[in-house]
C-alpha atoms as a PDB file:
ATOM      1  CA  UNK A   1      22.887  -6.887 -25.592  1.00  0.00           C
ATOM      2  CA  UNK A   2      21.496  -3.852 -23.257  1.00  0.00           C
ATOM      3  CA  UNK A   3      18.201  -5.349 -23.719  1.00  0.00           C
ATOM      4  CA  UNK A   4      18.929  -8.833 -22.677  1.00  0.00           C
ATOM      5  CA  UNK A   5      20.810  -7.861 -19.736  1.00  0.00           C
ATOM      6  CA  UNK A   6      17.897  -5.417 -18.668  1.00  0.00           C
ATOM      7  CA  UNK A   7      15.031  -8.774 -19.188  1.00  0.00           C
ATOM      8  CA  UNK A   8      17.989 -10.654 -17.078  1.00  0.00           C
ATOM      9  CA  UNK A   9      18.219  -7.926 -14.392  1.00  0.00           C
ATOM     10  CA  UNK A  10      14.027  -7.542 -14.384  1.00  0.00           C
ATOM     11  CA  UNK A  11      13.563 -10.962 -14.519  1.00  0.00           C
ATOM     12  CA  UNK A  12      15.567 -11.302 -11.092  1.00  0.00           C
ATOM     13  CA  UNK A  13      13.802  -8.247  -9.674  1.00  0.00           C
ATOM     14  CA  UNK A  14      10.141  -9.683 -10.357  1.00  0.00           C
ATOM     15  CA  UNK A  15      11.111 -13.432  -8.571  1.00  0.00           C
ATOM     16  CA  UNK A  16      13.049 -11.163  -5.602  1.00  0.00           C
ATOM     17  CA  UNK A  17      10.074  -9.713  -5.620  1.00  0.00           C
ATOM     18  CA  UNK A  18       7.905 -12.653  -5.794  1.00  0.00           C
ATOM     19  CA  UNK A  19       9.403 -14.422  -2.684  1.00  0.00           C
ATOM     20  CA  UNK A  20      10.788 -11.282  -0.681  1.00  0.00           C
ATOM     21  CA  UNK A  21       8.309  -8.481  -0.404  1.00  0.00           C
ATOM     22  CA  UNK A  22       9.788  -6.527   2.058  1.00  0.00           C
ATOM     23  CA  UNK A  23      13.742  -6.964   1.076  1.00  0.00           C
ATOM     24  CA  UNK A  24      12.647  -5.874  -2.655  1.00  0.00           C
ATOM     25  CA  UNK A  25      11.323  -2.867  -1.629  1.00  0.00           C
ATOM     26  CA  UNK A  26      13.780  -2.021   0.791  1.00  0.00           C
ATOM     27  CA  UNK A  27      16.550  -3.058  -2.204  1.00  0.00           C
ATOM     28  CA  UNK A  28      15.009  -1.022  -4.720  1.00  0.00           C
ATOM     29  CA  UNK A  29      15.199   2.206  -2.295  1.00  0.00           C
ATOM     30  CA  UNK A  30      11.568   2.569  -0.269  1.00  0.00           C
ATOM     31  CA  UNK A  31      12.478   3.960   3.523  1.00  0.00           C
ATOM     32  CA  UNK A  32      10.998   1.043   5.756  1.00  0.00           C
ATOM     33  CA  UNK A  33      10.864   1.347   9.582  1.00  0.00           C
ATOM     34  CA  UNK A  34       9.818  -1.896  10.931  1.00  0.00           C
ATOM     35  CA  UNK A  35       7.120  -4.549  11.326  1.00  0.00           C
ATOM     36  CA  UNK A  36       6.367  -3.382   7.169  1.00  0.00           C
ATOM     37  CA  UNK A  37       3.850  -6.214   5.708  1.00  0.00           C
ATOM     38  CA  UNK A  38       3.560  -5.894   1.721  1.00  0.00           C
ATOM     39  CA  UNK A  39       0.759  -8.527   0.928  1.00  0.00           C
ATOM     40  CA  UNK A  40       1.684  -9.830  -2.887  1.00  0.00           C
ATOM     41  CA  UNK A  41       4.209  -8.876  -5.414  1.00  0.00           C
ATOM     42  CA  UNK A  42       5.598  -5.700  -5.380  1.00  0.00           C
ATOM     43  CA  UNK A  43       7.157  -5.370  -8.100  1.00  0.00           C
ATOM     44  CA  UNK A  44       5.448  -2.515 -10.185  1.00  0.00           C
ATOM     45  CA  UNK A  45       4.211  -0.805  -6.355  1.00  0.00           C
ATOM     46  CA  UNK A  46       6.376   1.726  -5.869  1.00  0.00           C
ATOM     47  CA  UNK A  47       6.711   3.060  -9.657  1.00  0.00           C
ATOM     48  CA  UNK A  48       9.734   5.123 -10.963  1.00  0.00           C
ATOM     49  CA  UNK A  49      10.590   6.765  -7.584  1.00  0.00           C
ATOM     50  CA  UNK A  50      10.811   4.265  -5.027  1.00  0.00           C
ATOM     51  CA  UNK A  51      13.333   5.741  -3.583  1.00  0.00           C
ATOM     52  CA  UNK A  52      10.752   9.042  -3.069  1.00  0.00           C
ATOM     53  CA  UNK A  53       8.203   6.699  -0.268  1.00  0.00           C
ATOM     54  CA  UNK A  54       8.590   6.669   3.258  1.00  0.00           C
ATOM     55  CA  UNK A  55       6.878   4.312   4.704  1.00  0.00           C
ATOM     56  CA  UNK A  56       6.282   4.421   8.597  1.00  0.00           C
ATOM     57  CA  UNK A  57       6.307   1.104  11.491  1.00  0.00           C
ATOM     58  CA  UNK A  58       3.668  -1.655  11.517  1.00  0.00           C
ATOM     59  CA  UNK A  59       2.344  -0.340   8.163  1.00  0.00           C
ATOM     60  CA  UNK A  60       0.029  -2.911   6.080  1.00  0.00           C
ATOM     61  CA  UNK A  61      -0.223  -2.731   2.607  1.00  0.00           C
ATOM     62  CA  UNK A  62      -1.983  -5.443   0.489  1.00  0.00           C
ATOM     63  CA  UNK A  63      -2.083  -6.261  -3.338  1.00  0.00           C
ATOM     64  CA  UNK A  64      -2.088  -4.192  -6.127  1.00  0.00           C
ATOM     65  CA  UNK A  65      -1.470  -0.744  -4.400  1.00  0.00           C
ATOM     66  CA  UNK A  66       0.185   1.612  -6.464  1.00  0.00           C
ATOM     67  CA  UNK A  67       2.317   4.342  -5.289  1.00  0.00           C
ATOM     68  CA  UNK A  68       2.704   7.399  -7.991  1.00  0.00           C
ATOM     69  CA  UNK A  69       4.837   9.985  -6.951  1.00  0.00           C
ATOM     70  CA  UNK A  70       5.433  11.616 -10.201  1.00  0.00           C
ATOM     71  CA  UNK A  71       3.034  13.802 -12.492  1.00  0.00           C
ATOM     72  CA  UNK A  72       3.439  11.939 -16.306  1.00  0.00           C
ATOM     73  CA  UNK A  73       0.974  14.871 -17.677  1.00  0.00           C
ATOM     74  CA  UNK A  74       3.824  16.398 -17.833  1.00  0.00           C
ATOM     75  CA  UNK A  75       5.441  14.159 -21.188  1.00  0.00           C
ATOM     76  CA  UNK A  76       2.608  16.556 -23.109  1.00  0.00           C
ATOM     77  CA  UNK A  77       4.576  19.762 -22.558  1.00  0.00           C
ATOM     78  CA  UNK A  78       8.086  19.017 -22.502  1.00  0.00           C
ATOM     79  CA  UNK A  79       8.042  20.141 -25.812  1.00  0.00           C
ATOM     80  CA  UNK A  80       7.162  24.153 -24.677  1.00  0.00           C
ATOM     81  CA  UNK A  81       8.796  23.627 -21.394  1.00  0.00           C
ATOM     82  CA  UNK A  82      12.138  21.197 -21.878  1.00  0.00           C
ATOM     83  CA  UNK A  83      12.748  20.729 -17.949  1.00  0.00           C
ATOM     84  CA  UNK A  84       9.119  20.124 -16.679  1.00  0.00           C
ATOM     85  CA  UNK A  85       9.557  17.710 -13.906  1.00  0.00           C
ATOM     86  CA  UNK A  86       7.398  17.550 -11.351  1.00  0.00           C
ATOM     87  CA  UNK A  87       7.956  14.611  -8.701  1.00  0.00           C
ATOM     88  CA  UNK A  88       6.935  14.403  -5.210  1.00  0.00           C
ATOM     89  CA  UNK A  89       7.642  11.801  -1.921  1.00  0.00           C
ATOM     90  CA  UNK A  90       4.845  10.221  -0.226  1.00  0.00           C
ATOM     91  CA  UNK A  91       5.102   9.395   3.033  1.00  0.00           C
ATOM     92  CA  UNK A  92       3.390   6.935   5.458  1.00  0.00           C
ATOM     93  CA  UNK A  93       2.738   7.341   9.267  1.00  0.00           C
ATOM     94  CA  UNK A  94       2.857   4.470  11.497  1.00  0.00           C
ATOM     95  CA  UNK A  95       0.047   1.699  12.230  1.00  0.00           C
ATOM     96  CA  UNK A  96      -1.111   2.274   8.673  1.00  0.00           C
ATOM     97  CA  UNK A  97      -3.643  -0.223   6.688  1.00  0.00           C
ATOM     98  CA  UNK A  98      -3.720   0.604   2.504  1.00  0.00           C
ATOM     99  CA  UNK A  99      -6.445  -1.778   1.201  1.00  0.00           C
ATOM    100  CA  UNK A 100      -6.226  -4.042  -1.818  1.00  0.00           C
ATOM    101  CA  UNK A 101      -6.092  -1.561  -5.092  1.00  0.00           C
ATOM    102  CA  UNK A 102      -5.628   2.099  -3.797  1.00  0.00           C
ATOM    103  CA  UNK A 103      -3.332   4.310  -5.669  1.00  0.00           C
ATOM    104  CA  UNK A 104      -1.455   7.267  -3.346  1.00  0.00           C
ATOM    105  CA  UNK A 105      -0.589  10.203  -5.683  1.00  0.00           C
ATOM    106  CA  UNK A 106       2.746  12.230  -5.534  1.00  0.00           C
ATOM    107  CA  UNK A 107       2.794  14.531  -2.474  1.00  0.00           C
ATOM    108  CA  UNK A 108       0.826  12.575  -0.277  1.00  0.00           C
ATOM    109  CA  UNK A 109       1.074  12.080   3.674  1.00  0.00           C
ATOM    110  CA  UNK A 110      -0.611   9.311   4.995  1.00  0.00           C
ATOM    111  CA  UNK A 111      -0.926  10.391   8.874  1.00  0.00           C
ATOM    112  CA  UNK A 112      -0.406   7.375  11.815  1.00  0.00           C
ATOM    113  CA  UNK A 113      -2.752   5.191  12.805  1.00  0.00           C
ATOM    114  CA  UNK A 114      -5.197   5.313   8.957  1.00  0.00           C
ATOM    115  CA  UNK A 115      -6.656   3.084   7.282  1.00  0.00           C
ATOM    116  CA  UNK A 116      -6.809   3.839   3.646  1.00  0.00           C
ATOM    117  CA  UNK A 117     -10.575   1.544   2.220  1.00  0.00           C
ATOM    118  CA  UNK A 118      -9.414  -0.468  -0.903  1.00  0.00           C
ATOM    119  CA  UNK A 119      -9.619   0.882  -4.282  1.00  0.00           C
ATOM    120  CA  UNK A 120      -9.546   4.519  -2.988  1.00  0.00           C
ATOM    121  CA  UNK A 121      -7.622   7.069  -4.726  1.00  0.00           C
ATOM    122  CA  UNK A 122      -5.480   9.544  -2.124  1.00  0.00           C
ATOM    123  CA  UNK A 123      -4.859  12.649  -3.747  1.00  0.00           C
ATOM    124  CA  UNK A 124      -4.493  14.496  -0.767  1.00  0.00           C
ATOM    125  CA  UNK A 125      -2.810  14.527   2.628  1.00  0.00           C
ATOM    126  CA  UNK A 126      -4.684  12.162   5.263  1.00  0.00           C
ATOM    127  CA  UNK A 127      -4.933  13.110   8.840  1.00  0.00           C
ATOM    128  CA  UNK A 128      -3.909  10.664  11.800  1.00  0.00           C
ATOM    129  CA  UNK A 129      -6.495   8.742  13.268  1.00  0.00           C
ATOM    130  CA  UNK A 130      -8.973   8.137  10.433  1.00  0.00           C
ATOM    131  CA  UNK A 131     -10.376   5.921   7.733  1.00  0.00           C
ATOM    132  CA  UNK A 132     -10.131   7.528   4.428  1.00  0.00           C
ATOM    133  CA  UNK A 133     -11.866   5.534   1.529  1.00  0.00           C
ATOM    134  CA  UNK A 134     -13.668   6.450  -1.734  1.00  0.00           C
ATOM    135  CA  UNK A 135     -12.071   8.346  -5.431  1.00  0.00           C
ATOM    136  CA  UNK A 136     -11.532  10.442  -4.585  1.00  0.00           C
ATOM    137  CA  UNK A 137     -10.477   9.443  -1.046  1.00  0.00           C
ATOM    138  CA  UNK A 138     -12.557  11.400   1.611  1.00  0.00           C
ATOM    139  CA  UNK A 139     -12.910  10.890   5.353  1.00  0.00           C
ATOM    140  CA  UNK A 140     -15.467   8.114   6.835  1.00  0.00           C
ATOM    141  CA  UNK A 141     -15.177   7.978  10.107  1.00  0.00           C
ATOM    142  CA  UNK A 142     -12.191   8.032  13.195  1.00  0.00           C
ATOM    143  CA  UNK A 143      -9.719   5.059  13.898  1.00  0.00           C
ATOM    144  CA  UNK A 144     -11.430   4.762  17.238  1.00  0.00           C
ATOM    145  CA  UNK A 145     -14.966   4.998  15.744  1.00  0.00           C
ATOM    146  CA  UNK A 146     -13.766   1.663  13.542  1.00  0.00           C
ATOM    147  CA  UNK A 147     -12.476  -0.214  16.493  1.00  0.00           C
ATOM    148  CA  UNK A 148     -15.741   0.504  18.240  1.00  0.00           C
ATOM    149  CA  UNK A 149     -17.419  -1.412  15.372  1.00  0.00           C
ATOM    150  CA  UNK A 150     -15.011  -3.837  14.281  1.00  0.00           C
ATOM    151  CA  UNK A 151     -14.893  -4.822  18.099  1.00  0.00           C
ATOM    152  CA  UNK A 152     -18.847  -5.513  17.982  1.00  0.00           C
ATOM    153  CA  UNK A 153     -18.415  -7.474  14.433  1.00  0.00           C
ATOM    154  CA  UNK A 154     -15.327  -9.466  15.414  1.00  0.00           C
ATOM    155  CA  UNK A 155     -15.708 -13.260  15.433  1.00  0.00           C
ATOM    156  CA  UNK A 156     -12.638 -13.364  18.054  1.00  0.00           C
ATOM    157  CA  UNK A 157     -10.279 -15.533  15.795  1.00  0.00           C
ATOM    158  CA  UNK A 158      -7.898 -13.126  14.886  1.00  0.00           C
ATOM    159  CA  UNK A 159      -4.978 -14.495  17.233  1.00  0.00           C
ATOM    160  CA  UNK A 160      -5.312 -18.173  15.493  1.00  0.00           C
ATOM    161  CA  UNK A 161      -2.542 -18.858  12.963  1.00  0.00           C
ATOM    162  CA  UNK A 162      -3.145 -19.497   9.188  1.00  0.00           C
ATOM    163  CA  UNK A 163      -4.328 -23.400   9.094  1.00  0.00           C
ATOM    164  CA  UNK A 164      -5.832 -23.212  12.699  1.00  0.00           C
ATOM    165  CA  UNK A 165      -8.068 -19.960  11.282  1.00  0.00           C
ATOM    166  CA  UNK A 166      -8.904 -21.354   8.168  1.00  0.00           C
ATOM    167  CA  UNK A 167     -10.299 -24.685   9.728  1.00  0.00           C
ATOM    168  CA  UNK A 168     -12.533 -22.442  12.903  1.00  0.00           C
ATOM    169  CA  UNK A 169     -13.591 -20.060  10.129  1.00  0.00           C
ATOM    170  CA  UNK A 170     -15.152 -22.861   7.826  1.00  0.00           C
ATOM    171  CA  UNK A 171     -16.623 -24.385  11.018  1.00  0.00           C
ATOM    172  CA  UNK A 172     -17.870 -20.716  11.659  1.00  0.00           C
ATOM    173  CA  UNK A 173     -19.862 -20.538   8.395  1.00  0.00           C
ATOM    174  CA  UNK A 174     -20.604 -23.986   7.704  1.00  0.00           C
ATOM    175  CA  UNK A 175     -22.564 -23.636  10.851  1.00  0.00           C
ATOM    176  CA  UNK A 176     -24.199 -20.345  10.440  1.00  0.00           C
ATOM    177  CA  UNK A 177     -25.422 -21.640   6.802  1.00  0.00           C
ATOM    178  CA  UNK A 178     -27.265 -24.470   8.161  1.00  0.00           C
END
């Protein structure tokens, strides 16, 4: 019976999940400020610990990111050491990007304004204004030395809404392939 009711209560979880992002995590006990997008199904993101994240305003974080913020190593040695635990919150600044497959370890601080490169590792604290990418993650460049760039790159279509930027980017690069 505990085993059918735990597939019931899972089985809810993953289609809460599925169609609200946000309202899972904050249900399952992540800290949210506001303006928090989580881009695809959260529900194996947070781990164990949810409850353990902080996660700042306006903070972006896209598929398959996993947040870890306890040390499983530690299963090897219970056996010598019966109350090994170690567990640690991560937190997330404000104005945060965390590309598509990065995994933030236990402990870490993700400082405001980042951008975290996808499938990076962050195994240690990340300073405020900067783009971290890489396994592990190390620093690239500044936040403002990426807008510089990105402002040079942009194809100015960022304000459109989903249909009305999908149809001007295919006109975009149908164009530019002829």
């Amino acid at each position: 019976m505990k085993i059918i009711k735990k597939a019931i209560k899972n089985s809810y979880y993953y289609l809460y999940a599925t169609f609200n992002h946000e309202g899972f995590a904050k249900k399952i006990g992540v800290k949210m400020g506001s303006n928090v997008h989580i881009y695809g199904n959260p529900f194996s993101m947070f781990g164990t610990e949810p409850w353990c994240i902080t996660l700042g305003n306006h903070v972006h974080i896209t598929r398959e990111v996993l947040f870890i913020t306890h040390d499983g190593g530690t299963l090897l040695y219970r056996h010598l050491i019966p109350d090994l635990e170690i567990t640690k919150p991560i937190t997330v600044g404000n104005y945060v990007y965390i590309g598509v497959r990065s995994i933030i370890l236990p402990g870490v601080n993700i400082g405001s304004n980042c951008i975290i490169a996808a499938g990076s590792v962050v195994t240690k604290d990340i300073p405020d204004n900067s783009v971290f990418g890489g396994v592990p993650a190390k620093y690239i460049k500044s936040s403002n030395e990426y807008l510089e760039k990105i402002k040079l790159e942009s194809l100015k279509l960022g304000h459109l809404k989903s249909e009305e930027k999908d149809k001007a980017l295919k006109d975009f690069f149908s164009k530019k392939n002829k």
